[in-house]
C-alpha atoms as a PDB file:
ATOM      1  CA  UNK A   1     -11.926 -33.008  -2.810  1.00  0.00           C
ATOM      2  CA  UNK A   2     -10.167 -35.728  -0.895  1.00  0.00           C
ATOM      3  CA  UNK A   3      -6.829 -36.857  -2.617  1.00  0.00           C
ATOM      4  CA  UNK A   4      -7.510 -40.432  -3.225  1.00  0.00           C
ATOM      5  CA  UNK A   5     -10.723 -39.378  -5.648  1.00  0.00           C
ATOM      6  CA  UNK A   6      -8.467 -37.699  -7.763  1.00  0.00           C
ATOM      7  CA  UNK A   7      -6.626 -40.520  -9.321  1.00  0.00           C
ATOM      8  CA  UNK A   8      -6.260 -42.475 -13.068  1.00  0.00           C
ATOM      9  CA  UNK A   9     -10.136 -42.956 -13.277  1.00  0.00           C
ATOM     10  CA  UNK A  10     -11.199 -39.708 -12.799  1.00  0.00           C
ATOM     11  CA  UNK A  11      -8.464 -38.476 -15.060  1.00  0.00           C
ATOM     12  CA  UNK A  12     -10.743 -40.528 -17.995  1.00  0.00           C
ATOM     13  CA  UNK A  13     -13.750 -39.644 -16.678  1.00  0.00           C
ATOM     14  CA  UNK A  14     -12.871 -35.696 -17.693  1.00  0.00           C
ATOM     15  CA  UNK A  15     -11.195 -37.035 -20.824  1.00  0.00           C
ATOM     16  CA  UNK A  16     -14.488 -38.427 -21.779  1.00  0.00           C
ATOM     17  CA  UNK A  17     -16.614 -35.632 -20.613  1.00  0.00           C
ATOM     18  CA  UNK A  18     -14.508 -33.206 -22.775  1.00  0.00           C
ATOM     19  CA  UNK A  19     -14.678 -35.513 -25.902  1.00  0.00           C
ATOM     20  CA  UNK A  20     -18.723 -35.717 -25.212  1.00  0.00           C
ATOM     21  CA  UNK A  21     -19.250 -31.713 -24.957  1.00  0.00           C
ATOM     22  CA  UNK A  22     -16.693 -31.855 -28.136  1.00  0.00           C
ATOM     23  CA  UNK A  23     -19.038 -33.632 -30.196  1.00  0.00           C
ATOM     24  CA  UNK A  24     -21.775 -31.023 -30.038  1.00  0.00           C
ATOM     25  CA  UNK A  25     -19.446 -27.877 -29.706  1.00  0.00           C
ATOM     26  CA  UNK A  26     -15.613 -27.077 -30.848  1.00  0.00           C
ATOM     27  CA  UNK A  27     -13.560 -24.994 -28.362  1.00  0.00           C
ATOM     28  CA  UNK A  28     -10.009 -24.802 -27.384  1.00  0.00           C
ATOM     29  CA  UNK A  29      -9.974 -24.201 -23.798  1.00  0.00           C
ATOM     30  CA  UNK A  30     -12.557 -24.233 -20.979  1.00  0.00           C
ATOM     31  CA  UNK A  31     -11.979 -23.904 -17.153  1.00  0.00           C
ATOM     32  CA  UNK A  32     -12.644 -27.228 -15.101  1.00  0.00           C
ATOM     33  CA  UNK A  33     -14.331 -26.757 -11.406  1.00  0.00           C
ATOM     34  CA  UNK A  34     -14.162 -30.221  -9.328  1.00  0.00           C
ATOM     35  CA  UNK A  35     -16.031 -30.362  -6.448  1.00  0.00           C
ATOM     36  CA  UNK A  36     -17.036 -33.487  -3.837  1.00  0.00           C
ATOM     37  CA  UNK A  37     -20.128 -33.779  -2.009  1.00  0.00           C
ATOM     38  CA  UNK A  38     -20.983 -36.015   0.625  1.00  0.00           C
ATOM     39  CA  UNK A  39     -24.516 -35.943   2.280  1.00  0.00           C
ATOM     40  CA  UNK A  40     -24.858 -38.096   5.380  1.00  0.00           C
ATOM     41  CA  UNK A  41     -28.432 -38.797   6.970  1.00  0.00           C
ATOM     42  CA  UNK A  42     -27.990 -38.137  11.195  1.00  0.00           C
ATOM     43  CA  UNK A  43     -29.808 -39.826  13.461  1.00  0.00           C
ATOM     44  CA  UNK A  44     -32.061 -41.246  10.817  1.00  0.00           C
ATOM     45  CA  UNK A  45     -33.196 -37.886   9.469  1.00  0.00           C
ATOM     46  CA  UNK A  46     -32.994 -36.815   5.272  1.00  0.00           C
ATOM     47  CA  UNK A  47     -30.688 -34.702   3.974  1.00  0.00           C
ATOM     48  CA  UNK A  48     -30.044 -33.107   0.745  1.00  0.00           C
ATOM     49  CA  UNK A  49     -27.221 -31.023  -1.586  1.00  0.00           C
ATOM     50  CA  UNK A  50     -30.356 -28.898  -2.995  1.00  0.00           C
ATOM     51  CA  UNK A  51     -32.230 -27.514  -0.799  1.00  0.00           C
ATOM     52  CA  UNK A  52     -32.779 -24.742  -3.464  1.00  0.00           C
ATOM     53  CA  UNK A  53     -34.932 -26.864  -5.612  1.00  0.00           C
ATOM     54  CA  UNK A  54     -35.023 -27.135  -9.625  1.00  0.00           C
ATOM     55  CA  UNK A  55     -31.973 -24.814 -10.077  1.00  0.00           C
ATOM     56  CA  UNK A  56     -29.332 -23.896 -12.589  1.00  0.00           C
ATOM     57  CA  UNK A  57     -25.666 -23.905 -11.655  1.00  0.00           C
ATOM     58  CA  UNK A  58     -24.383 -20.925 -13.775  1.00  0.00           C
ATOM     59  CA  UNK A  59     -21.827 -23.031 -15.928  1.00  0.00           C
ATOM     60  CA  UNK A  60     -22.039 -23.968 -19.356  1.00  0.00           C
ATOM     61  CA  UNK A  61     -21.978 -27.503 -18.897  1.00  0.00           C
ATOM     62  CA  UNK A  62     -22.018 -29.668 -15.556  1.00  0.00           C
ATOM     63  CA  UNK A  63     -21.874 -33.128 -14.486  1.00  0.00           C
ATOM     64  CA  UNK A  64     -24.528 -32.347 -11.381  1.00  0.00           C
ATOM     65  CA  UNK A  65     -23.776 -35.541  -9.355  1.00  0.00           C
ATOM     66  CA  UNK A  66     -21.018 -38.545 -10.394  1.00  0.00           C
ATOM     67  CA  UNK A  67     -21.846 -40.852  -8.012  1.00  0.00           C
ATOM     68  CA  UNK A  68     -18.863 -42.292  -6.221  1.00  0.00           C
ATOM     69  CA  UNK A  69     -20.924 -44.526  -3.327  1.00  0.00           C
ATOM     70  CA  UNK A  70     -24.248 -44.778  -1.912  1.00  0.00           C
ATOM     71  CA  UNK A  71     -25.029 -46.545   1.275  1.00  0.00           C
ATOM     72  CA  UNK A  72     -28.311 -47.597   3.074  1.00  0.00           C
ATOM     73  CA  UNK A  73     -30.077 -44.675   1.416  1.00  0.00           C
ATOM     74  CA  UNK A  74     -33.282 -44.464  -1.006  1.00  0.00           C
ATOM     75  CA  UNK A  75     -34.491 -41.078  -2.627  1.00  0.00           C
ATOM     76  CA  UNK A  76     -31.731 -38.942  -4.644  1.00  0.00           C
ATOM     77  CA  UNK A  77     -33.518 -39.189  -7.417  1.00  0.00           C
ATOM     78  CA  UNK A  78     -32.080 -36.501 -10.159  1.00  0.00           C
ATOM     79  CA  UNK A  79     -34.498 -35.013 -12.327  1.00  0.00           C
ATOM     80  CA  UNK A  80     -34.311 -32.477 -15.108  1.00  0.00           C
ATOM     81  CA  UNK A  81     -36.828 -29.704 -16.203  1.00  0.00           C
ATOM     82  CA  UNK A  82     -37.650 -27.858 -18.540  1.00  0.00           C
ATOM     83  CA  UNK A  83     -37.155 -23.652 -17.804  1.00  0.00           C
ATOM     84  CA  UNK A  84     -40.690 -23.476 -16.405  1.00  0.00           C
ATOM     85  CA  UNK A  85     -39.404 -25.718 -13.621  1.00  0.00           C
ATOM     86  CA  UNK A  86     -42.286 -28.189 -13.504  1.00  0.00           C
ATOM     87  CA  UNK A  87     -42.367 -30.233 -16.783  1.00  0.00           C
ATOM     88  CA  UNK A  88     -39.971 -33.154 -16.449  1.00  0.00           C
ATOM     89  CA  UNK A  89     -38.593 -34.721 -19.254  1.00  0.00           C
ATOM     90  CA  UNK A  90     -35.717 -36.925 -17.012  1.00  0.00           C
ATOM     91  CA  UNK A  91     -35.835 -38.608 -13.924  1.00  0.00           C
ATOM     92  CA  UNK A  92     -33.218 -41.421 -12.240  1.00  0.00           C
ATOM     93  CA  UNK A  93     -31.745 -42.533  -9.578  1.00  0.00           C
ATOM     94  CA  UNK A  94     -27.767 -42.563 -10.423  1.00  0.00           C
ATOM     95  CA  UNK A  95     -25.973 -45.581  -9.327  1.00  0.00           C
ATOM     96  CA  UNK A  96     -22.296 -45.660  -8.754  1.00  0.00           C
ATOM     97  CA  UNK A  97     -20.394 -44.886 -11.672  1.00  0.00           C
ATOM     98  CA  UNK A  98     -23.322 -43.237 -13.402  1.00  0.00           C
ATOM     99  CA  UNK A  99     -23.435 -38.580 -13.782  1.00  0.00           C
ATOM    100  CA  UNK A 100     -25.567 -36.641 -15.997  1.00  0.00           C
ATOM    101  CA  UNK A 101     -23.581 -34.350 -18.026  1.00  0.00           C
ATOM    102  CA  UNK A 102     -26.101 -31.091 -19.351  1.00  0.00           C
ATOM    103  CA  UNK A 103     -25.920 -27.882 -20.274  1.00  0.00           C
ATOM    104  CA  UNK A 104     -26.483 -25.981 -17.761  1.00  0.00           C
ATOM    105  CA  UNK A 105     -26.140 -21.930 -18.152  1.00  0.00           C
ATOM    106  CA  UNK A 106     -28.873 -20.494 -20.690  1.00  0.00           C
ATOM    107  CA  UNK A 107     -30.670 -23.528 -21.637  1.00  0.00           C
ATOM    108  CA  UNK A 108     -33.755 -24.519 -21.168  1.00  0.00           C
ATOM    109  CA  UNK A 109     -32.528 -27.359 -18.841  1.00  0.00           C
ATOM    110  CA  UNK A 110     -33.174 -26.901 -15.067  1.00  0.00           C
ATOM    111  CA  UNK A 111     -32.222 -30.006 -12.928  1.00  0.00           C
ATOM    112  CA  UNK A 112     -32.528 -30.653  -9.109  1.00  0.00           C
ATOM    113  CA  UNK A 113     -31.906 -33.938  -6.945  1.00  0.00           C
ATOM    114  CA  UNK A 114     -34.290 -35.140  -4.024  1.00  0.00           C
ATOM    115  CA  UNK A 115     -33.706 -35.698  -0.549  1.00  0.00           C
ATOM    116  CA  UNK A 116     -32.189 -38.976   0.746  1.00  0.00           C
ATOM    117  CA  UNK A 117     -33.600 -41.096   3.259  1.00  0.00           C
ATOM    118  CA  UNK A 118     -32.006 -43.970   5.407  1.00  0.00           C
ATOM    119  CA  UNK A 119     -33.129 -47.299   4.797  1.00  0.00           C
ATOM    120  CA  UNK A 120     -32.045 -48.775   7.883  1.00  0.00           C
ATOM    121  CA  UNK A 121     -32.141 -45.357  10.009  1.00  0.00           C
ATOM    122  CA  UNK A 122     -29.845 -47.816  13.075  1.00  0.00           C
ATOM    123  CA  UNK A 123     -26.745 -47.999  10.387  1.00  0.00           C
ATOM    124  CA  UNK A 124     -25.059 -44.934   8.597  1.00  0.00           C
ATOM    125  CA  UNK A 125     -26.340 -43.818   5.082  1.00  0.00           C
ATOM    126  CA  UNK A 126     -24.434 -41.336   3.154  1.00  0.00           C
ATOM    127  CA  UNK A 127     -23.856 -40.424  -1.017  1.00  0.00           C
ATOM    128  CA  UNK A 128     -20.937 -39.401  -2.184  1.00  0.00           C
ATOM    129  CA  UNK A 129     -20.729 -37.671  -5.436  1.00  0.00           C
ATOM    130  CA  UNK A 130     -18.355 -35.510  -7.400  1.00  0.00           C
ATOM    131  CA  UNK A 131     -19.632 -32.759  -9.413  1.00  0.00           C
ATOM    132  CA  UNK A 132     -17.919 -31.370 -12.475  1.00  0.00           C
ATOM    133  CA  UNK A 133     -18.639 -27.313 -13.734  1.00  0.00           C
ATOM    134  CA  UNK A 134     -17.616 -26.316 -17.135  1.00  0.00           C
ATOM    135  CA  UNK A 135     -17.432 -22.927 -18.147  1.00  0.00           C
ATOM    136  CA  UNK A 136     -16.088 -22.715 -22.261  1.00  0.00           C
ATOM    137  CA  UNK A 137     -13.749 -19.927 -23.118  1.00  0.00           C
END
């Protein structure tokens, strides 16, 4: 993850993703996997960070996609499933600022996040997003 992501604000943002899972479940310690994704459309083509479709990440809890900045793009719409992969029971589009925090390994939630599209396939479109993986010990 580039350097100048990790700074004060993201700092609270995993305070108050901690204090959120702590309302629902009480643990002591829990390993903390940041990662950064950024998708850019070439020459006017989609692209996506899940190609493998409605999918679980193998954590107990994640934050799939904090979304840092979006440019010229539409699409990227996150939705969740239930574990037969085709009833949806939550769909957005994430705006800067904005994650989903679920759990993730064992539940019955499955989530996946569409392909993006350039608006204006002449100037660059990209997402950038930071994704959080929780495993409780």
């Amino acid at each position: 993850m580039p350097n100048e992501l990790f700074d004060d604000n993201l700092v609270e943002i995993i305070k108050f993703v901690f204090l959120e899972i702590k309302k629902f479940l009480d643990f002591s310690e829990a390993h903390l996997i940041i990662h950064h994704t950024l998708i850019e459309c070439i020459n006017g083509e989609s692209a996506t960070n899940s190609p493998e479709g409605s999918h679980q990440d193998g954590m107990d809890y994640i934050v799939s996609a904090f979304v840092v900045e979006s440019q010229n793009i539409c699409g990227a719409k996150s939705i969740l499933y239930l574990e037969d992969k085709k009833t949806k029971i939550f769909q957005t589009t994430l705006k800067e600022g904005q994650g989903i925090l679920q759990a993730d390994k064992d539940s019955f939630l499955w989530h996946k996040v569409t392909d993006i599209q350039p608006i204006h396939s002449d100037l660059p479109a990209f997402r950038s997003s930071i994704g959080f993986d929780i495993e409780i010990i």
